[in-house]
Structure formats: C-alpha cells, structure tokens
Protein backbone atom coordinates (compact mmCIF):
# COMPACT_ATOMS: atom_id res chain seq x y z
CA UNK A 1 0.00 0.00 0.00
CA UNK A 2 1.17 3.12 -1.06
CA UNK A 3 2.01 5.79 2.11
CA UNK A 4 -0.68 8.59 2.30
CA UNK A 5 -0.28 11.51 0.38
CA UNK A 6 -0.34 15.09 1.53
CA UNK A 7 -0.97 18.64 0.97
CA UNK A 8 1.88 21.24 1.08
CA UNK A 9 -0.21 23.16 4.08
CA UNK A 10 -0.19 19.66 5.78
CA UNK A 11 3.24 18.88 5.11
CA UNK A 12 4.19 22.05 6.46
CA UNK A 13 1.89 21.61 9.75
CA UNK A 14 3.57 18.60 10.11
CA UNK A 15 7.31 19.59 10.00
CA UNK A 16 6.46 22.91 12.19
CA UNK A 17 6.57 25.03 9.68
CA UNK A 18 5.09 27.76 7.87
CA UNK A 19 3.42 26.92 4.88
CA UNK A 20 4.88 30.04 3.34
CA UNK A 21 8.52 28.92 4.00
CA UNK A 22 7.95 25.68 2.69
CA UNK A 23 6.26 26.57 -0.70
CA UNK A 24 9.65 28.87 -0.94
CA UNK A 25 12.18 25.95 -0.19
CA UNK A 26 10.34 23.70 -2.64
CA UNK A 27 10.50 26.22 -5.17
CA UNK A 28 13.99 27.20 -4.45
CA UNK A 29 14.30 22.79 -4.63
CA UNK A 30 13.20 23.26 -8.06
CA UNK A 31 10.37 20.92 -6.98
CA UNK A 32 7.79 23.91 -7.97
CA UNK A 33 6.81 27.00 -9.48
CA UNK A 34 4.18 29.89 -9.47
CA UNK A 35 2.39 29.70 -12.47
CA UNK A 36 -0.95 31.38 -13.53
CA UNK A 37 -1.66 32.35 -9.74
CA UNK A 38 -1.44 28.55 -9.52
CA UNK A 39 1.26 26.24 -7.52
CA UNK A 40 2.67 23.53 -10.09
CA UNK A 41 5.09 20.66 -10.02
CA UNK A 42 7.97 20.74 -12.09
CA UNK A 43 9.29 18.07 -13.91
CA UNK A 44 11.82 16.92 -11.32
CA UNK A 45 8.65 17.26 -8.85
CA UNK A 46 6.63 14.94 -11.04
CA UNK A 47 9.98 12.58 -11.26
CA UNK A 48 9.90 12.27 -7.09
CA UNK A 49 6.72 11.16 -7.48
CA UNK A 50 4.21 13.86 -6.60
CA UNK A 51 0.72 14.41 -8.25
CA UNK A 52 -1.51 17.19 -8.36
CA UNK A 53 -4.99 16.50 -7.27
CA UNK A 54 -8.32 17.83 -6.83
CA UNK A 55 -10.39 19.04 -4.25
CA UNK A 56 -14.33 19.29 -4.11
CA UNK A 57 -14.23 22.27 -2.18
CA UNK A 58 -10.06 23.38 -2.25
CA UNK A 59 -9.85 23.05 -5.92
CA UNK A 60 -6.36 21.42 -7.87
CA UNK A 61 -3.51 21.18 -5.03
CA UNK A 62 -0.30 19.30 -5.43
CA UNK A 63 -0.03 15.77 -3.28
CA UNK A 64 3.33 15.20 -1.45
CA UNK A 65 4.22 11.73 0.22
CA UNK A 66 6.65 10.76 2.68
CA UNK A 67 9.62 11.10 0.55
CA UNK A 68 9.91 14.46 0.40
CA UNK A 69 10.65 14.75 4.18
CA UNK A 70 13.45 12.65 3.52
CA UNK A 71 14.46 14.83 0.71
CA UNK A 72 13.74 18.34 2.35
CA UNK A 73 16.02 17.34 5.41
CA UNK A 74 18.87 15.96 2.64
CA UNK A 75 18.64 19.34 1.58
CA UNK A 76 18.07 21.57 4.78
CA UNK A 77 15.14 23.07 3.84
CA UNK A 78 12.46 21.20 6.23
CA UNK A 79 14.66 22.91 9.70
CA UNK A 80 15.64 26.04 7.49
CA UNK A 81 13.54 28.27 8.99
CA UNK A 82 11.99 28.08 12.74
CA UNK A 83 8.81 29.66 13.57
CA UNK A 84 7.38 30.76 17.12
CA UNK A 85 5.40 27.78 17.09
CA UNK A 86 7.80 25.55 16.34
CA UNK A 87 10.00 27.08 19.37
CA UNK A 88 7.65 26.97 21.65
CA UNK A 89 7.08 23.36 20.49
CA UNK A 90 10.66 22.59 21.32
CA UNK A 91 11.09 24.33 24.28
CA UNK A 92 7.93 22.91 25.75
CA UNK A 93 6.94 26.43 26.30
CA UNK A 94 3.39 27.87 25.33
CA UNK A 95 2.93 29.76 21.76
CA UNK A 96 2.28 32.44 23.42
CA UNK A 97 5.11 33.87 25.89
CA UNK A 98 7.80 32.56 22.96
CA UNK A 99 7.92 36.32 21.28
CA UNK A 100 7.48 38.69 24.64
CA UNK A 101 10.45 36.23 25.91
CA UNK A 102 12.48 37.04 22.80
CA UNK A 103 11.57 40.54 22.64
CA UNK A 104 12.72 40.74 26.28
CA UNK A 105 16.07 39.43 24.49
CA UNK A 106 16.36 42.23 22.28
CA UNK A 107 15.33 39.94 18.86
CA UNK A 108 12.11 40.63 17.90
CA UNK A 109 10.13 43.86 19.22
CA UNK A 110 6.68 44.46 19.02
CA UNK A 111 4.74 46.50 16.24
CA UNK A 112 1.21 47.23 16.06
CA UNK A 113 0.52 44.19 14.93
CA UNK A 114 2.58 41.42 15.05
CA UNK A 115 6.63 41.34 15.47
CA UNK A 116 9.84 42.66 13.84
CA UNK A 117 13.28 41.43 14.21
CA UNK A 118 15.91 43.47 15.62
CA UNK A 119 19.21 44.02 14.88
CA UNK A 120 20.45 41.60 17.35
CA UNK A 121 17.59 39.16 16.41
CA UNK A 122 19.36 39.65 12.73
CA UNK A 123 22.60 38.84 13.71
CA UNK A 124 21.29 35.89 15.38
CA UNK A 125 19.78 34.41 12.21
CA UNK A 126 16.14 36.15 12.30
CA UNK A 127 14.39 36.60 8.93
CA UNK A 128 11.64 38.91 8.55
CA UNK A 129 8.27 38.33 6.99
CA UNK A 130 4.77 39.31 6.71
CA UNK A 131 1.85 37.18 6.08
CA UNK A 132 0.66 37.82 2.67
CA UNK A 133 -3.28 38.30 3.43
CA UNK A 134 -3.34 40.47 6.28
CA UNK A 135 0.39 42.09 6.02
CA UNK A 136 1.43 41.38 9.64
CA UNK A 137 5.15 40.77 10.51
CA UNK A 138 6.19 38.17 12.08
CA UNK A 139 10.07 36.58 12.51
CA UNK A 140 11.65 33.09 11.46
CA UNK A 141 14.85 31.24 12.90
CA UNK A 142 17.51 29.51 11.57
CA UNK A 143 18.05 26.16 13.70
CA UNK A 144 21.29 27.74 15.33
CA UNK A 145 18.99 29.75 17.78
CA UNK A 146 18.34 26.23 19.26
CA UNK A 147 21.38 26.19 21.11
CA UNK A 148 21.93 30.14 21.77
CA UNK A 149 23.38 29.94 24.98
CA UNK A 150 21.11 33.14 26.55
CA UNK A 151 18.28 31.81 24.84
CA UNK A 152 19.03 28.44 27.04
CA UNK A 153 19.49 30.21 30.03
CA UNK A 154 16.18 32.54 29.73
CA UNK A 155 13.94 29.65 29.04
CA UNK A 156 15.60 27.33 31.93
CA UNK A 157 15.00 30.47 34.16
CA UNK A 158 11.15 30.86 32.75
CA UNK A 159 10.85 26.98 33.24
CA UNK A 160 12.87 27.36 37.23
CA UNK A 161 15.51 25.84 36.42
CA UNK A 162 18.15 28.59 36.46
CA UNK A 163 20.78 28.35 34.90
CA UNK A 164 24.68 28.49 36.31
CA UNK A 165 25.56 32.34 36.86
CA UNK A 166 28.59 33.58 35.36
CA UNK A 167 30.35 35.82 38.05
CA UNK A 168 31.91 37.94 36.02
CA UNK A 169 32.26 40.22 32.73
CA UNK A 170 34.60 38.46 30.39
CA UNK A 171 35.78 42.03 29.02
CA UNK A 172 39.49 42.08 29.20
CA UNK A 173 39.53 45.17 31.18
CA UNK A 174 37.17 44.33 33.88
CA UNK A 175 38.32 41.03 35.20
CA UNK A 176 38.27 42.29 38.88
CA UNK A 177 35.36 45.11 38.92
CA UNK A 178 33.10 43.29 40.50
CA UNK A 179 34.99 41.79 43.09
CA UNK A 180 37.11 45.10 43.56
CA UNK A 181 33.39 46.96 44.16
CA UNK A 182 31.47 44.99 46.38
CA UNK A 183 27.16 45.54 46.30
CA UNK A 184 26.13 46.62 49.93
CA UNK A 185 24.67 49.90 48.98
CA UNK A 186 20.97 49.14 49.48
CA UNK A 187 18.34 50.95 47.50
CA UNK A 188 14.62 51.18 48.41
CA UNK A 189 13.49 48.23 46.30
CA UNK A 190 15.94 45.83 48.02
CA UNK A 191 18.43 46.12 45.12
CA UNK A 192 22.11 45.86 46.49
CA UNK A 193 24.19 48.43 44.27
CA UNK A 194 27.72 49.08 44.36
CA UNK A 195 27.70 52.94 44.70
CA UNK A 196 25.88 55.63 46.11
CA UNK A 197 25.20 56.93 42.91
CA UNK A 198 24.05 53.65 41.37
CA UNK A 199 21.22 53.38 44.81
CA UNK A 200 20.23 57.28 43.84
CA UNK A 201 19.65 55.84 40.10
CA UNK A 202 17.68 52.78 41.85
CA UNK A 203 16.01 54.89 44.15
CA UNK A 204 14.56 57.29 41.70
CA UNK A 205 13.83 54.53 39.12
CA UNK A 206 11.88 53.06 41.82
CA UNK A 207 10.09 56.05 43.09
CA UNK A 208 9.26 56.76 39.83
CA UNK A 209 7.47 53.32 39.45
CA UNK A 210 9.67 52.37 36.43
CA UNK A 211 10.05 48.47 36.02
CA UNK A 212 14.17 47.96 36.30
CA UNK A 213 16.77 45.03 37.04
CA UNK A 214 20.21 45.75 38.31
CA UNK A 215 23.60 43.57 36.27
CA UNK A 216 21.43 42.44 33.91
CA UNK A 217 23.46 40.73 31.83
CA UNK A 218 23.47 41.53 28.24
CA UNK A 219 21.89 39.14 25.77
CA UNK A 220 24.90 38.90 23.50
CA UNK A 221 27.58 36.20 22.76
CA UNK A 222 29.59 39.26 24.68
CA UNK A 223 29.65 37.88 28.95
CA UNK A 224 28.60 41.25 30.06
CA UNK A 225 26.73 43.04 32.33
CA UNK A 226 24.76 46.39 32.43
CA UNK A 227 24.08 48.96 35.08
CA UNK A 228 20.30 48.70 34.85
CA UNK A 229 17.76 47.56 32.23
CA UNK A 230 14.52 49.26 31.67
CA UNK A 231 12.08 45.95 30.38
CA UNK A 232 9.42 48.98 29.04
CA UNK A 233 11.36 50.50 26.09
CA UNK A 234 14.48 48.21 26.38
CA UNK A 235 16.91 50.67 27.46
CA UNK A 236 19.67 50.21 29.31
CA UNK A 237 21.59 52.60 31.42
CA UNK A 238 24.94 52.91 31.95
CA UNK A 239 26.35 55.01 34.80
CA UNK A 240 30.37 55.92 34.12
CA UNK A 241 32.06 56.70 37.64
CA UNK A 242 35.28 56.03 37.58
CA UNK A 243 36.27 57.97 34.35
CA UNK A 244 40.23 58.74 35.73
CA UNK A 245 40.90 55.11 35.68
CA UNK A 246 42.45 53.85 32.78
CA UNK A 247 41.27 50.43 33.08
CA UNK A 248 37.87 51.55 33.94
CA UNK A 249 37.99 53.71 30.54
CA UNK A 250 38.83 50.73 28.49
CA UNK A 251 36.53 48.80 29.97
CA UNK A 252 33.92 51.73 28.80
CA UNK A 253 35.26 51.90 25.54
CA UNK A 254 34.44 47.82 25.23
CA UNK A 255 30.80 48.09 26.41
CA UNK A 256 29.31 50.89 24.00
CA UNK A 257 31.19 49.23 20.99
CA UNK A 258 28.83 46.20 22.43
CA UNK A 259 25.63 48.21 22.52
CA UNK A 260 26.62 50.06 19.15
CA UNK A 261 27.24 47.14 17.49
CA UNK A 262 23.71 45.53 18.72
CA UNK A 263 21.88 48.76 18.45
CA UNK A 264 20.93 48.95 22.05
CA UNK A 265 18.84 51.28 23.36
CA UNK A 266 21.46 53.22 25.71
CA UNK A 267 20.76 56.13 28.60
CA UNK A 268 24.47 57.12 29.55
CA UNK A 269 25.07 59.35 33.24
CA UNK A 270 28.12 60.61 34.96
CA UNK A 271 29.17 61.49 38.34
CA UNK A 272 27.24 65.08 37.31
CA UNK A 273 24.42 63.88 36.33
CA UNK A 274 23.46 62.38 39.70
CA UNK A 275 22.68 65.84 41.84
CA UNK A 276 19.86 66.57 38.50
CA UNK A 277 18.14 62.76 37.78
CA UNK A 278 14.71 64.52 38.18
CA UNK A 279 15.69 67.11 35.38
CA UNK A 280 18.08 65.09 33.23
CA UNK A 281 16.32 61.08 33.64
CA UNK A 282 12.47 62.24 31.89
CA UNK A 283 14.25 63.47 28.78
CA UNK A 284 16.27 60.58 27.81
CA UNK A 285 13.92 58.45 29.20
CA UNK A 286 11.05 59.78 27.02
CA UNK A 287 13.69 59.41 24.13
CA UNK A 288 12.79 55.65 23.93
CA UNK A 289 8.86 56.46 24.58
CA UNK A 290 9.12 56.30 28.89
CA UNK A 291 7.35 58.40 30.17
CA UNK A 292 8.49 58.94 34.46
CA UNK A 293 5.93 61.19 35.39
C-alpha cells in the first residue's frame, strides 16, 4: 500500500513550519513553481513522485508523500527556517510567551501588529516576513537559535531551572570590577548596588514606578553586564564613575562598541548627572517612549 499523500499546508503543519517557507524551499528545490496564480510541479517534482490532485471544495492542489521529508532534510530546507510555534514546540513552552520572551532578548520587538526582528535578532539568524493576506510581521529562525546559549538560560530560568551564573564580565579590562566593588549599597526596592550613585539611580527609578533590574546581563555572545535595564522601552543605562581610571575607561570603551554594534537602546550618566536625575532622567527616558511622570 502506497504511504498517504499530503498537501503542502499539511506537510508544512507537520514539519512545524510555515506553509509560506515551505512553498519557498520547494521552489527554491526546483520541486515547484508559481504559475498562472497557480502552484505547479515541475518536472523533477513529477519525477519524485508527486501528483496534483483535486479538491471538491479546495480546488487542484499538489499531493506530497513521505519522501519528500526525507528529501527536504537531505537538503536543509524542512529545519531552514523556525517559527514561534515551532519554538515553543521545542522548548515545551506555550505559543504564546515565545515572542514577549524574545523581545525581552532584544530579537524581535513588538509593532502594532505582530513582530519585527531586531538588529540583534538579525545577527542571530532572524528573517523577517509578513503574512501575505493580512500584512502582519512576524520573525523566522535559523536552527542555530536552538542552542543560543542566553536563549538556554532565559527559558531554563522561565521553566525554574536557572541556569549556572557567570560571576563575572569576560571584558578584558574588567576582570576584577566586581569583586574590587562589592554591592552593599541598598536601595529602596531591596536592590544591592555598588555605589551611592548607582542606589540614587535605583532609588529614583523606583520612586518613579519604572520596572528595572540591576547587572542584567546583556543578551549577547559578549559575557557582560549592564548597570540597569529598563524591560518597558528596552533601554539600558549605563552610569560611568570612575572615568580617571584607565582600566575603567577601556573597559567603557568595550561596552558601547557592544551596545553600538547591537543597536541597544542606551541612557548614559556621569558622576554630574546624579545631583539633577529629576531634570536630566524624563528626557532621555522619554527618548525611547518612557514616560516617568
């Protein structure tokens, strides 16, 4: 008996995929082609095997069987492409906290409908499309965001299992900073800082009833950490206190190429900036749409 034979939109349910993505790695297979408004097999389609067939209701549709999963994997187009749905799939996590999670990241960010990919979500492999009846943007991944290693450690976090901290920035110039600068400044949320002027930046992110995390560490291949990170807006701020010290300066110099490169939203204050936070914080805030008051 002959296996079952399929629809493309089936075949793509089952791999995970989107049916778009698959119609374009069978065409780019040379397995099909647009014609008339119409889907079509080739002639090295109808050599596999495949048949068109018709539909009471659906109308002419071309038939797939089971070995063209054996040929799309051969070929790399049936894991190509990763959709949200096929993450969550993976990650056992549900369909719907797969994009706020990533957008938390710094890959996708959210438009007014639907998602875009970022510049770091680019350099980690994100494609962006829309679909074609309603126009709304959504992202793809190629299979190497499977083992990103902050990816990993969010989702074992979301799932509580936490994953192994990493004590320390692995920026040449900064080996000892943490150690050197111990947190025991304690702001009015409970956050442990390492200055006074880094508890006045908690305090009045706090009072102001803006959403922040202390050392959050950066989402990049790059092992560092920020001062604070703003989830609303996805800015970070970086405050620069030690601006004498040479090694201090390098290690500067290091972490905005990193949020340059990644086009990170950045809020940057200095030892004079602390004595004006209620004049100087709204204006960059509400740079990046945060509003403090």
């Amino acid at each position: 008996m002959s296996e079952k034979q399929i629809s493309t939109t089936a075949l793509a349910k089952e791999l995970g995929l989107q049916a778009k993505h698959l119609f374009q790695s069978l065409t780019d297979a040379g397995c099909i082609l647009r014609e008339n408004e119409a889907w079509v097999l080739t002639n090295k389609g109808v050599e596999m095997g495949e048949t068109m067939k018709s539909h009471p209701q659906h109308g002419t549709y071309i038939a797939w069987d089971g070995k063209i999963k054996e040929y799309l994997s051969e070929i790399g187009g049936s894991d190509k492409l990763l959709s949200a749905i096929t993450l969550s799939k993976h990650f056992n996590i549900s369909k719907f906290r797969i994009n706020p999670i990533l957008s938390e990241l710094g890959m996708v960010q959210k438009n007014v409908k639907g998602w875009t990919v970022t510049k770091l979500g680019e350099s980690l492999g994100g494609k962006q499309f829309e679909y074609e009846q309603t126009g709304v943007p959504y992202v793809c991944w190629d299979s190497s965001i499977l083992t990103n290693k902050r990816l990993l450690e969010t989702f074992q976090s979301v799932q509580g299992t936490p994953a192994e901290d990493i004590k320390e920035d692995k920026l040449p110039s900064s080996s000892n900073f943490r150690d050197k600068f111990e947190a025991k400044h304690r702001a009015a949320d409970g956050h442990y800082v390492r200055s006074r002027a880094e508890m006045l930046i908690d305090n009045w992110l706090y009072m102001s009833e803006i959403v922040h995390a202390y050392e959050r560490r950066l989402p990049v291949e790059e092992e560092i950490y920020c001062d604070f990170y703003l989830p609303v807006g996805k800015v970070y701020i970086e405050f620069w206190g030690l601006e004498n010290d040479e090694r201090y300066a390098e290690r500067k110099k290091e972490k905005i190429k990193v949020y340059s490169k990644y086009g990170f939203n950045l809020i940057e204050l200095v030892d004079s900036d602390i004595q004006n936070l209620d004049d100087l914080l709204p204006k960059k805030l509400l740079k990046f749409g945060i509003q403090a008051y």
